[in-house]
N, C-alpha and C. Protein backbone atom coordinates (compact mmCIF):
# COMPACT_ATOMS: atom_id res chain seq x y z
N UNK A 1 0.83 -1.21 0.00
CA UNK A 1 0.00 0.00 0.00
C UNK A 1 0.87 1.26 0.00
N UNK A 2 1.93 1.37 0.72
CA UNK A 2 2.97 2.48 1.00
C UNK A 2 3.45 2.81 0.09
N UNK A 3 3.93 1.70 -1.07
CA UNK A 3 4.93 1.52 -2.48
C UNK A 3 3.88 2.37 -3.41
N UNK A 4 2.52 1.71 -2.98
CA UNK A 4 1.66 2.28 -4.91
C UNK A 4 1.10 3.50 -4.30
N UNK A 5 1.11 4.00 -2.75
CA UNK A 5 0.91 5.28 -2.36
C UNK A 5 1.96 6.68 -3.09
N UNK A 6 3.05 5.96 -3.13
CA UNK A 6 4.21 6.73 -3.52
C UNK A 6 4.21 6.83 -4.89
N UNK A 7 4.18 5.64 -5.61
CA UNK A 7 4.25 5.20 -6.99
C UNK A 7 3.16 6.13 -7.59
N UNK A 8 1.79 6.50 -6.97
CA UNK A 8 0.60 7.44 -7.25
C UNK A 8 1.27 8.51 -7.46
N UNK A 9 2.14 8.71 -6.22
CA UNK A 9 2.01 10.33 -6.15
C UNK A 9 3.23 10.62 -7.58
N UNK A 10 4.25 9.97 -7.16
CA UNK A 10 5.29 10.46 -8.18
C UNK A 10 5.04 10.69 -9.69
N UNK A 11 3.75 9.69 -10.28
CA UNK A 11 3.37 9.59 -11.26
C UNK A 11 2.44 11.04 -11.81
N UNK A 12 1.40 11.11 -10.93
CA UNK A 12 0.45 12.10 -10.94
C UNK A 12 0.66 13.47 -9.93
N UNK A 13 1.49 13.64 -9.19
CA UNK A 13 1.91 14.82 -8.21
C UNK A 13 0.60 15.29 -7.32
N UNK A 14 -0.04 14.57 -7.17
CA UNK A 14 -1.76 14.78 -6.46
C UNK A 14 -1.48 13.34 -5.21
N UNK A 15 -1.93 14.28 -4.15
CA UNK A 15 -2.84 13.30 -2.97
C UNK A 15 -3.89 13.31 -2.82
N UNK A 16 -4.49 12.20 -3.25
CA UNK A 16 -5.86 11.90 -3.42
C UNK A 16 -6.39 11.90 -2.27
N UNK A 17 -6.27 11.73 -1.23
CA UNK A 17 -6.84 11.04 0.22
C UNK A 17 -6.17 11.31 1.52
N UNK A 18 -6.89 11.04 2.72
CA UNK A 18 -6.32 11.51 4.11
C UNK A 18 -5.09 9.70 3.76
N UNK A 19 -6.11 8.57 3.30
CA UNK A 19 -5.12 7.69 3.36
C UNK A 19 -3.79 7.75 2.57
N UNK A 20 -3.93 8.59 1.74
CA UNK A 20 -2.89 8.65 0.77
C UNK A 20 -1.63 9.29 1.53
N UNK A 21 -2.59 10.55 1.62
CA UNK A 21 -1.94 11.91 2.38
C UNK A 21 -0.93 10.63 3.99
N UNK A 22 -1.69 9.88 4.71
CA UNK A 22 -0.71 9.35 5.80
C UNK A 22 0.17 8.53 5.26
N UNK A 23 0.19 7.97 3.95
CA UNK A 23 1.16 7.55 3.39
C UNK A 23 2.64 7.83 3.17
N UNK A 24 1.99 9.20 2.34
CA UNK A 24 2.97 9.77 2.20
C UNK A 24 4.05 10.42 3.31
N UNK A 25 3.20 10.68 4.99
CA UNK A 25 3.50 10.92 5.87
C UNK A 25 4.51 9.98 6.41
N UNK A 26 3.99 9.00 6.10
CA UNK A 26 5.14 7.58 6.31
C UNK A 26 6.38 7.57 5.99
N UNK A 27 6.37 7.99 4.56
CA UNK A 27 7.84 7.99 3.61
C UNK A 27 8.54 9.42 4.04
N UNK A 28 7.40 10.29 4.16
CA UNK A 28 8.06 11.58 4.82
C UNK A 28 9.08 11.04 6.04
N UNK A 29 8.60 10.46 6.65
CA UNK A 29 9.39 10.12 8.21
C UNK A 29 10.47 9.46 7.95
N UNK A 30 10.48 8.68 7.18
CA UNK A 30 12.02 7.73 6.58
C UNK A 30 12.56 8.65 6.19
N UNK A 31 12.32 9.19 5.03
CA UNK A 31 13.14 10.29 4.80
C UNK A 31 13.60 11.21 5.61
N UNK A 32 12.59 11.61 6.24
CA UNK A 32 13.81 12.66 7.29
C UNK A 32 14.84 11.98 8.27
N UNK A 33 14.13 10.76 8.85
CA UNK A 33 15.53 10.02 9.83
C UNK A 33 16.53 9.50 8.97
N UNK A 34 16.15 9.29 7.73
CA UNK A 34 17.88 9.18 6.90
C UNK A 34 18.62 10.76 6.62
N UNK A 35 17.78 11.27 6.44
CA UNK A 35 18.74 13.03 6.31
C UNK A 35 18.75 13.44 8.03
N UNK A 36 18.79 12.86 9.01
CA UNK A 36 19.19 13.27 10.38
C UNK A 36 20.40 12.51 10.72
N UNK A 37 20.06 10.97 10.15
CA UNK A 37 21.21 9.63 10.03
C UNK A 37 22.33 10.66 9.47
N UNK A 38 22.15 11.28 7.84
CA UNK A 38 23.51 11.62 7.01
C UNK A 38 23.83 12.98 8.14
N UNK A 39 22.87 13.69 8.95
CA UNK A 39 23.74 14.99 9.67
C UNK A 39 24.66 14.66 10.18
N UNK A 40 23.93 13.07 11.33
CA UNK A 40 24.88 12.71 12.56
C UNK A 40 26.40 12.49 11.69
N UNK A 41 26.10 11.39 10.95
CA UNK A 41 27.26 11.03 10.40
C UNK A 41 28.45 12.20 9.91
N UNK A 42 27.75 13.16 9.71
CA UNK A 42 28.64 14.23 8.94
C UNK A 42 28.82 14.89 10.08
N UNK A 43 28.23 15.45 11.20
CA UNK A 43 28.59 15.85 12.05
C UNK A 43 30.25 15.05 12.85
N UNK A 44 29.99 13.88 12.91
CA UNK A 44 30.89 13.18 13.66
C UNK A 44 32.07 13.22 12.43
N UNK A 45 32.19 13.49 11.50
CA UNK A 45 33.45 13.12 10.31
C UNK A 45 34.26 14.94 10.88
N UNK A 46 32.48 15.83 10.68
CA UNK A 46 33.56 17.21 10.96
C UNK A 46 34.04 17.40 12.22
N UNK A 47 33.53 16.30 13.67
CA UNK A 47 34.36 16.84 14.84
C UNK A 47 35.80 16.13 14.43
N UNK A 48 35.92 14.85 14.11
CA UNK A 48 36.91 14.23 14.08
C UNK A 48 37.94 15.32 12.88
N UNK A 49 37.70 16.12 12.06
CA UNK A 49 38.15 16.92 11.83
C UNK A 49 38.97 17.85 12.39
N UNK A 50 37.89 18.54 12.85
CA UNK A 50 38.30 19.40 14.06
C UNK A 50 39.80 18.97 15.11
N UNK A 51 39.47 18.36 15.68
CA UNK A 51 40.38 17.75 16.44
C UNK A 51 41.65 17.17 15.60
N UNK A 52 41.58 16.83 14.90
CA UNK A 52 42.90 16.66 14.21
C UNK A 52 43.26 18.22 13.87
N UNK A 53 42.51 18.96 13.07
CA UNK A 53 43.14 20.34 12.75
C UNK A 53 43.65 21.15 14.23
N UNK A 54 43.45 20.58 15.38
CA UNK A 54 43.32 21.34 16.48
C UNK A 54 45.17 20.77 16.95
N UNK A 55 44.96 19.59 16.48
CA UNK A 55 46.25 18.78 16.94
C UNK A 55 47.29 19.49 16.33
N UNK A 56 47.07 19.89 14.62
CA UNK A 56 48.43 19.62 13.84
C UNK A 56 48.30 21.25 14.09
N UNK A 57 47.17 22.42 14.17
CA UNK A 57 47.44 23.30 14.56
C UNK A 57 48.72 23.79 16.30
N UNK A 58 48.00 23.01 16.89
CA UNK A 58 49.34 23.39 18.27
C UNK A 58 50.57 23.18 17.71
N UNK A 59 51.07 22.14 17.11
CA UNK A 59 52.13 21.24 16.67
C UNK A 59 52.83 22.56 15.81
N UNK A 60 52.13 23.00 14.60
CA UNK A 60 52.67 24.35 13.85
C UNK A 60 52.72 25.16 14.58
N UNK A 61 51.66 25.26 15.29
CA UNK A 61 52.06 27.08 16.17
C UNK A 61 53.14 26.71 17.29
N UNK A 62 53.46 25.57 18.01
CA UNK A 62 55.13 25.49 18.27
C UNK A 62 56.11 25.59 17.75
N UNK A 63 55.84 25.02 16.57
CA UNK A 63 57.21 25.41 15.71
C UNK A 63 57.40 26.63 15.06
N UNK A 64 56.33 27.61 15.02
CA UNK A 64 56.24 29.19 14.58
C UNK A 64 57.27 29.64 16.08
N UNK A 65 56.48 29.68 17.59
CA UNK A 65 57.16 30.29 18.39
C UNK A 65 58.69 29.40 18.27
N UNK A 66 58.87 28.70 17.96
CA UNK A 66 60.33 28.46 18.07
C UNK A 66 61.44 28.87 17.28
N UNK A 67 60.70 29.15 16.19
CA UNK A 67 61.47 29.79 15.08
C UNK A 67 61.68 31.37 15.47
N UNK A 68 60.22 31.74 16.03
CA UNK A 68 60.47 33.42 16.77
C UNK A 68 61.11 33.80 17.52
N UNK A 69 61.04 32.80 18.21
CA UNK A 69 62.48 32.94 19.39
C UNK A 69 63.82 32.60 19.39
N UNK A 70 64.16 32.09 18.42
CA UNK A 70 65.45 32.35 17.55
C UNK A 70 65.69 33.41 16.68
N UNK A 71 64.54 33.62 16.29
CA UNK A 71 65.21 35.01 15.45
C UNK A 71 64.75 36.12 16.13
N UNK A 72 63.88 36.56 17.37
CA UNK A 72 64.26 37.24 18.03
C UNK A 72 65.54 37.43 19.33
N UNK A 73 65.86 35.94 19.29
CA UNK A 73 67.71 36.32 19.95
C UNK A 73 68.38 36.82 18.82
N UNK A 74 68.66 36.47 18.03
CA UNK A 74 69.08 36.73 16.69
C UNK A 74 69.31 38.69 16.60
N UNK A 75 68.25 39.38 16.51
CA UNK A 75 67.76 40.79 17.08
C UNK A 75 68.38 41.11 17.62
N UNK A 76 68.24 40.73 19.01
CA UNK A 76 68.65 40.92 19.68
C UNK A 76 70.03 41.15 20.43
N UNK A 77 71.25 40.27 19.22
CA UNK A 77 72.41 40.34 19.18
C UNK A 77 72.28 41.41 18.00
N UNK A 78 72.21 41.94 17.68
CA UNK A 78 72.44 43.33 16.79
C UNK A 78 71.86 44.68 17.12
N UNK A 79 72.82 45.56 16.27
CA UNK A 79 72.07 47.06 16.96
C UNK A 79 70.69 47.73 16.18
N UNK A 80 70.50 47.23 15.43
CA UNK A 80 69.61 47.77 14.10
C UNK A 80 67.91 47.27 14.59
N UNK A 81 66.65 47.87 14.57
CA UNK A 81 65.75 47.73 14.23
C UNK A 81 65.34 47.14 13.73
N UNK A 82 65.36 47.29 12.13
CA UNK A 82 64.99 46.26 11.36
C UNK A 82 66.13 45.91 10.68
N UNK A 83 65.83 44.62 10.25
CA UNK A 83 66.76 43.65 9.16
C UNK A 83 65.88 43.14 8.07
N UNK A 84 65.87 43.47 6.92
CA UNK A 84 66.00 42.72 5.46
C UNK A 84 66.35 42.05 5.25
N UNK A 85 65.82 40.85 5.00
CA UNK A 85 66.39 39.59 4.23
C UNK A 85 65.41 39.24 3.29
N UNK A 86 66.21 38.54 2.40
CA UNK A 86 65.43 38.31 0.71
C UNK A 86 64.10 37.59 1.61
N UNK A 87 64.15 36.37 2.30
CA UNK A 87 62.22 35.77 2.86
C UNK A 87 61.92 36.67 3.75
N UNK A 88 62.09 37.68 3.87
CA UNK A 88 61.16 38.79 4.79
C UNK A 88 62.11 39.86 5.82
N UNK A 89 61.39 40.30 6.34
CA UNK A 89 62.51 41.36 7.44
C UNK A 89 61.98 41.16 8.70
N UNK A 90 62.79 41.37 9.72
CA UNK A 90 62.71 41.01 11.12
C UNK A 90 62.56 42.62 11.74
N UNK A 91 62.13 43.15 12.91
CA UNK A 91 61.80 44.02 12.74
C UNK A 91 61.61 44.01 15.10
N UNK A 92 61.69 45.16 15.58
CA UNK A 92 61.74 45.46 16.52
C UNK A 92 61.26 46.85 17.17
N UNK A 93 60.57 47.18 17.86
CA UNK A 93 59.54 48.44 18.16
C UNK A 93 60.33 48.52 19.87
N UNK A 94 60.32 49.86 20.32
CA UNK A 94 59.86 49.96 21.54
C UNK A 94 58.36 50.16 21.93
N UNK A 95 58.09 49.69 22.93
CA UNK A 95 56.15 50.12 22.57
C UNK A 95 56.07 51.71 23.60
N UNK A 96 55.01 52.12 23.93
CA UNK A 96 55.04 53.05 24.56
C UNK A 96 54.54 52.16 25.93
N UNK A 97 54.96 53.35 27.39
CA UNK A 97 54.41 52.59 28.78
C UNK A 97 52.79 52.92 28.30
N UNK A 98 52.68 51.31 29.86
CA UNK A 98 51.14 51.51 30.07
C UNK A 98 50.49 52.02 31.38
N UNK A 99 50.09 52.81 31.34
CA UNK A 99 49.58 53.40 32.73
C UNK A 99 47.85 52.51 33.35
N UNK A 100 48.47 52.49 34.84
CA UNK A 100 47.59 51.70 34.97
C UNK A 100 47.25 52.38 36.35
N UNK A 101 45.84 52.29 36.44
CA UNK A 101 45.23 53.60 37.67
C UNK A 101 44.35 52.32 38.33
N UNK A 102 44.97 53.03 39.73
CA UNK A 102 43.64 52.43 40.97
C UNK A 102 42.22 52.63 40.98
N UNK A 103 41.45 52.18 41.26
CA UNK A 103 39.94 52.40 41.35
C UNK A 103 39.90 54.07 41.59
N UNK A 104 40.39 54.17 42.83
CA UNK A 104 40.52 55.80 43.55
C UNK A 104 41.32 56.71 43.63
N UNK A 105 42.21 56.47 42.41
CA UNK A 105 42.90 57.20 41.77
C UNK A 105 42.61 58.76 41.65
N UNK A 106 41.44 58.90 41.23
CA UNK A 106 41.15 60.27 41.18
C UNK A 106 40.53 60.97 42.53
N UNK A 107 40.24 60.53 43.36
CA UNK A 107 39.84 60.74 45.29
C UNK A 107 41.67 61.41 45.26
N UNK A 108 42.24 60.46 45.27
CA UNK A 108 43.59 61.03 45.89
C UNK A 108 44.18 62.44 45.12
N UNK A 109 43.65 62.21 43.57
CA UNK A 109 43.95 62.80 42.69
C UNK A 109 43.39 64.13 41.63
N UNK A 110 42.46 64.93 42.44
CA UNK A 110 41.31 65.81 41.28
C UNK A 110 41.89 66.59 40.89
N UNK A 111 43.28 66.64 40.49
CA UNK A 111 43.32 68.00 39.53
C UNK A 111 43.16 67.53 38.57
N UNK A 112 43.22 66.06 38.43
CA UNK A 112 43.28 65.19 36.99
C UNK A 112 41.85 64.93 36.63
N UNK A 113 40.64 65.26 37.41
CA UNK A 113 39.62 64.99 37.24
C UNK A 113 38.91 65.79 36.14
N UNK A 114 38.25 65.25 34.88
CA UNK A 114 37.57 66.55 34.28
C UNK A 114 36.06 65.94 33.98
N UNK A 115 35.73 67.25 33.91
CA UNK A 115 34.16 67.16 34.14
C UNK A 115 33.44 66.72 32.92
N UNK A 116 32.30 66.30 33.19
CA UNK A 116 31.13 65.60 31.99
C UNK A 116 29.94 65.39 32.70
N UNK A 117 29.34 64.77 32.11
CA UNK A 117 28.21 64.36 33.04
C UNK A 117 28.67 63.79 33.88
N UNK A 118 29.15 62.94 33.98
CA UNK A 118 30.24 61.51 35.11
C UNK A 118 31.69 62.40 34.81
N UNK A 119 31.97 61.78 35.72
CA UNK A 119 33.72 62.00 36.12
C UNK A 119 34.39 61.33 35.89
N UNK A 120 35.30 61.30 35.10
CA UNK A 120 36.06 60.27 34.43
C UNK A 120 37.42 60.83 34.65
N UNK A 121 38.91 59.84 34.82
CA UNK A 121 39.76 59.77 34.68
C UNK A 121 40.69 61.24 33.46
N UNK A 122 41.52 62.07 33.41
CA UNK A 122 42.02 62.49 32.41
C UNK A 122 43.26 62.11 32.37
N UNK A 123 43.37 60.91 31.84
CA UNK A 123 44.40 60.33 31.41
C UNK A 123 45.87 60.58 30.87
N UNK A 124 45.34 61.39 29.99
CA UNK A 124 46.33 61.86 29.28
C UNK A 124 46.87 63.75 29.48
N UNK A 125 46.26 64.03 30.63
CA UNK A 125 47.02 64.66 31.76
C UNK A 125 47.92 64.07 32.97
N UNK A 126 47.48 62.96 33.19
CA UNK A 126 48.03 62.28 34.38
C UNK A 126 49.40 61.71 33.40
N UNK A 127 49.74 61.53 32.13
CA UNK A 127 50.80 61.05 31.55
C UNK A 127 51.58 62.10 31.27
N UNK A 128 50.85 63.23 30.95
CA UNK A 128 51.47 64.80 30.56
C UNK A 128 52.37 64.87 32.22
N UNK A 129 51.43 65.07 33.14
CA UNK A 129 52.61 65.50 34.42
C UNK A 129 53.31 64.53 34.58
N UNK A 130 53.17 63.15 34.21
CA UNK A 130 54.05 61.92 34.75
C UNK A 130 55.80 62.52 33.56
N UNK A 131 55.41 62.63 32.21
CA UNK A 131 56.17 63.10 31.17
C UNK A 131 56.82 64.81 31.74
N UNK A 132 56.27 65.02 31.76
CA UNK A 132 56.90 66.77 32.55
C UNK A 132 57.58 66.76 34.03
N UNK A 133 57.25 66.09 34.94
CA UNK A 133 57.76 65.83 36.40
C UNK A 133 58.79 64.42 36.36
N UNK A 134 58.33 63.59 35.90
CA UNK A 134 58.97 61.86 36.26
C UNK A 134 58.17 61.85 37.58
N UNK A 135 57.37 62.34 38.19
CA UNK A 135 57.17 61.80 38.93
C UNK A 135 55.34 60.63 39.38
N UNK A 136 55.67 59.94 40.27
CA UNK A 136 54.55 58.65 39.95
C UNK A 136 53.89 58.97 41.55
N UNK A 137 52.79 59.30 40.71
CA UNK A 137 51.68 59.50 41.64
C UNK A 137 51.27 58.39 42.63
N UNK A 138 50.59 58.67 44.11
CA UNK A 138 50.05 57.66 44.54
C UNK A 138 48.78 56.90 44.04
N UNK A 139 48.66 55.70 43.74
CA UNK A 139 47.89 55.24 43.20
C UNK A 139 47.87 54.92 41.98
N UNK A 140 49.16 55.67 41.23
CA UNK A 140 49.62 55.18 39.63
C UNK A 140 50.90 53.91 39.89
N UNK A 141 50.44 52.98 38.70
CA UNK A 141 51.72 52.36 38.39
C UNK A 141 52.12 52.77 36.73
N UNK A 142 53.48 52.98 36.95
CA UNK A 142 53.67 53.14 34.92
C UNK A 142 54.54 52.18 34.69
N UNK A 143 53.85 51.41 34.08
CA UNK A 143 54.68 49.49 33.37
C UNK A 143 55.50 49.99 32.36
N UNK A 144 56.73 50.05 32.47
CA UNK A 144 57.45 50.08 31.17
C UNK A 144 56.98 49.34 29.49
N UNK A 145 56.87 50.09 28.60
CA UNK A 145 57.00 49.61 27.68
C UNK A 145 57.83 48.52 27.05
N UNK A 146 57.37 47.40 26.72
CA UNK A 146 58.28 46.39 26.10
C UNK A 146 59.08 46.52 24.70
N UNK A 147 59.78 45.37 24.13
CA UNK A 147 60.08 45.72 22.81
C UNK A 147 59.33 44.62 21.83
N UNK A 148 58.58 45.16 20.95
CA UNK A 148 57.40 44.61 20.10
C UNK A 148 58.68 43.58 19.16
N UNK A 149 58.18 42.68 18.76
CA UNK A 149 59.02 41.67 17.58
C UNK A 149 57.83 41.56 16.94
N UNK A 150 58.04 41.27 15.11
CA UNK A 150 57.46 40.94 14.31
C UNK A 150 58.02 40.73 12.93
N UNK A 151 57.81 40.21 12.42
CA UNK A 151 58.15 39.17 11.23
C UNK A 151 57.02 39.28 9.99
N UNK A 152 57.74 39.81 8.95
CA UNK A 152 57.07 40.40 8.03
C UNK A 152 57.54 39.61 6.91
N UNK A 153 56.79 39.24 6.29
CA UNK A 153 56.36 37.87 4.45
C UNK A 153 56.86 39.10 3.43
């Protein structure tokens, strides 16, 4: 009954009937648990994917930092900034410091305070007197700037 339910429809593109119509409901249902069957399956091919790309990814990105850290000793034994070489140039920055403020930084501190609706930090006054004085406020720390490495294709 299911076969010449189907065999109807494909022939003529009409459902004749509620019986027809649950027929077809039937084959509907196979069909979808085989296209849920092909997700799972494809789902499980792309984790197993994943995880391998996850593997051979760490594996490369060790051997990237290892190569960086040879050729930033490398740098590092010379006086120059950058270096040119025919596969790319090696290259070295000082960065600028980072200033880093206490919660209540500005309680201890309002000349640095400027107005808005809210009261916010003026930052780049508190770096202006740190730059004009050297001197480090209570409640400021100023982190030295590091030296940036990068490697240019």
């Amino acid at each position: 009954m299911f076969k010449q339910d189907l065999e109807t429809y494909e022939a003529t593109g009409i459902v004749a009937n509620e019986s027809h119509a649950d027929s077809l409901l039937w084959h509907y249902t196979k069909v979808d648990q085989e296209k849920q069957e092909a997700l799972r399956l494809a789902q499980q091919q792309i984790d197993k994917i994943n995880n391998w790309l996850d593997l051979e990814l760490n594996k490369i990105n060790g051997r990237i930092e290892w190569l960086e850290k040879g050729l930033k000793t490398f740098m590092s034994t010379t006086d120059k900034k950058t270096v040119k070489l025919p596969n790319g140039s090696l290259q070295t920055r000082q960065q600028q410091d980072r200033f880093e403020f206490d919660l209540d930084f500005m309680d201890k501190h309002p000349q640095f305070k400027r107005e808005k609706v809210t009261y916010s930090l003026d930052k780049a006054a508190v770096k202006k007197h740190y730059k004009d004085t050297g001197e480090i406020l209570e409640g400021l720390e100023v982190v030295p700037g590091g030296i940036s490495f990068s490697v240019k294709l």
